[in-house]
C-alpha atoms as a PDB file:
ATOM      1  CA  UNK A   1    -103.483  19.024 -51.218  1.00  0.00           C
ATOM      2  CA  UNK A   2    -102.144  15.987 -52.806  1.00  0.00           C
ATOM      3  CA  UNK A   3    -101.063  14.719 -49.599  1.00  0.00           C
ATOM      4  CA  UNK A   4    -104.813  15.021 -48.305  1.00  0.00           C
ATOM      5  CA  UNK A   5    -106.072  12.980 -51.047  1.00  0.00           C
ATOM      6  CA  UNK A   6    -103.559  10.157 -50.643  1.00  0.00           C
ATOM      7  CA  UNK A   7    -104.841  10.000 -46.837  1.00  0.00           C
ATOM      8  CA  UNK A   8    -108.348   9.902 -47.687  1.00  0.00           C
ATOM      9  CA  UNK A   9    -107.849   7.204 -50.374  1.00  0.00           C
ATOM     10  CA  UNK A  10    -105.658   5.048 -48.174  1.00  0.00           C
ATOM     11  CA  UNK A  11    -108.328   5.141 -45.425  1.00  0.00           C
ATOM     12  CA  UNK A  12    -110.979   4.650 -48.210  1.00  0.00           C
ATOM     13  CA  UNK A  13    -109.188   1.435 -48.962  1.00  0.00           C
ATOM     14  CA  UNK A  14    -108.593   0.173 -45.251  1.00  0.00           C
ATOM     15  CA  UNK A  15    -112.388   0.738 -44.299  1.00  0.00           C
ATOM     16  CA  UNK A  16    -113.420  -1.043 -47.565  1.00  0.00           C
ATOM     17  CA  UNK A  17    -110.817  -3.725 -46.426  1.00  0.00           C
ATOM     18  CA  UNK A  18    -112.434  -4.367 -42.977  1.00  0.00           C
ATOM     19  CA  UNK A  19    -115.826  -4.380 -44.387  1.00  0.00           C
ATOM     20  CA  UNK A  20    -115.415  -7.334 -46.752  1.00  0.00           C
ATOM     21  CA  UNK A  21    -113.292  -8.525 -43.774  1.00  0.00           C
ATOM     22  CA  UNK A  22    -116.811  -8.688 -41.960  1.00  0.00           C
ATOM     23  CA  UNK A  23    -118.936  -9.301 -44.680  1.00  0.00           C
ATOM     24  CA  UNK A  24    -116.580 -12.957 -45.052  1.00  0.00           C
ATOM     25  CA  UNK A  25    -116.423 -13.518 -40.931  1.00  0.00           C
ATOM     26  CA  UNK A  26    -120.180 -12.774 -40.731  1.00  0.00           C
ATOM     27  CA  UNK A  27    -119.725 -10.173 -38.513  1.00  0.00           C
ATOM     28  CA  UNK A  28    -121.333  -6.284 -38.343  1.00  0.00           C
ATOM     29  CA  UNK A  29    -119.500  -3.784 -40.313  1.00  0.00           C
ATOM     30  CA  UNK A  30    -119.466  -1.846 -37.364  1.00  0.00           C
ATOM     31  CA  UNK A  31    -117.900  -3.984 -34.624  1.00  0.00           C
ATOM     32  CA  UNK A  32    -114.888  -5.027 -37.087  1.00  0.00           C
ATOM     33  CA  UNK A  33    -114.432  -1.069 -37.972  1.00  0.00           C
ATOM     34  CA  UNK A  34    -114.201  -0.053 -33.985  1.00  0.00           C
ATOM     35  CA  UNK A  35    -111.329  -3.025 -33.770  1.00  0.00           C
ATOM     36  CA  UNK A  36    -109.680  -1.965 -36.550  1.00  0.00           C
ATOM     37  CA  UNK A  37    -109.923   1.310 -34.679  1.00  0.00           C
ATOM     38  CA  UNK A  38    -108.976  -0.011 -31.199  1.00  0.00           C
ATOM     39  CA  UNK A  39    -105.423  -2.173 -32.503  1.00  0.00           C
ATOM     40  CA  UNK A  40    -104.847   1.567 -34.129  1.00  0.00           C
ATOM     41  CA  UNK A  41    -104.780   3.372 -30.976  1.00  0.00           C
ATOM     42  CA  UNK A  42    -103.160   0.504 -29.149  1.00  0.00           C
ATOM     43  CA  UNK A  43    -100.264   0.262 -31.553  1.00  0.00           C
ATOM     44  CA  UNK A  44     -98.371   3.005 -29.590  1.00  0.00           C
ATOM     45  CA  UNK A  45     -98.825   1.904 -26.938  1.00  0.00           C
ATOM     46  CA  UNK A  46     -97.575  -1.401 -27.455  1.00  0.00           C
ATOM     47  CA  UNK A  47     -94.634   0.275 -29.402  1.00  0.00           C
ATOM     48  CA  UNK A  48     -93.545   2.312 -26.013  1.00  0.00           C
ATOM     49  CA  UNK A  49     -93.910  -0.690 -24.010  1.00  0.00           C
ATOM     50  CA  UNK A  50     -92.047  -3.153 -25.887  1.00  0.00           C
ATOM     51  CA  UNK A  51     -89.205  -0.543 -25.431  1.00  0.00           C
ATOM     52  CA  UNK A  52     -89.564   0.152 -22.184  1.00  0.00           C
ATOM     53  CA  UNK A  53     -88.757  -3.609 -21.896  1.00  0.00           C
ATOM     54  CA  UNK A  54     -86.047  -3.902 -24.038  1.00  0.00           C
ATOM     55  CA  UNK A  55     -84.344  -0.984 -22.409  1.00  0.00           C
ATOM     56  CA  UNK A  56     -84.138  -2.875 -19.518  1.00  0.00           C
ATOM     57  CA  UNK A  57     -87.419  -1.687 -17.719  1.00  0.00           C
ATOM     58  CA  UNK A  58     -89.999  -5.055 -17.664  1.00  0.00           C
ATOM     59  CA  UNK A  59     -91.644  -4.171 -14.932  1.00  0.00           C
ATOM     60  CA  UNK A  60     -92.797  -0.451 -15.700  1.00  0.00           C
ATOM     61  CA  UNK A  61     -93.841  -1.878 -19.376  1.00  0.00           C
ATOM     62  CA  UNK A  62     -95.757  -4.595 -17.417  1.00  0.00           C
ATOM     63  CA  UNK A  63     -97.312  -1.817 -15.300  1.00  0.00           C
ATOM     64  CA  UNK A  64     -98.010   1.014 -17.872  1.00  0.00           C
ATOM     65  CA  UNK A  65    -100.059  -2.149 -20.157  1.00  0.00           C
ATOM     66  CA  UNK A  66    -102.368  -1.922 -17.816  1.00  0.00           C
ATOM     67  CA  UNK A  67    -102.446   1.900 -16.177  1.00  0.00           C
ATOM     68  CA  UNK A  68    -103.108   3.535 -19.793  1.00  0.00           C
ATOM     69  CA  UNK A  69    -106.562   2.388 -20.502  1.00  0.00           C
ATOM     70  CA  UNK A  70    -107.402   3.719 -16.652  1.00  0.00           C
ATOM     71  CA  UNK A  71    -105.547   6.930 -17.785  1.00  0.00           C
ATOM     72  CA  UNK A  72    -107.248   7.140 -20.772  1.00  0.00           C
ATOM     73  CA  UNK A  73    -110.615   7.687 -19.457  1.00  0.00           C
END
């Protein structure tokens, strides 16, 4: 239960973040939220792909960047 409540205040904090985040950009609340949102699901991907390239595999990193938004849909 504890561990529940630490999650919900972290991502209490990290929406309140963005949101003065747009408030000082001028932006709406909502389109700096959904990019917060977007460079969260991207992260892994980026992750897997910078070590597919370090492993020796450029090319398939270079490829899967852009065949995992198609896959996605």
């Amino acid at each position: 239960m504890a561990t529940i409540f630490l999650i919900f205040c972290l991502t209490t904090e990290v929406n309140a973040m963005f949101f003065t985040l747009a408030i000082i950009t001028k932006v709406s609340q909502e389109f700096s939220l959904a990019t917060a949102v977007c460079w969260a699901l991207a992260s892994n991907d980026l992750v897997a792909n910078l070590s597919l390239a370090r492993q020796g595999w450029p090319r398939m990193a270079f490829t899967a960047t852009f065949s995992a938004p198609v896959f996605g849909i």
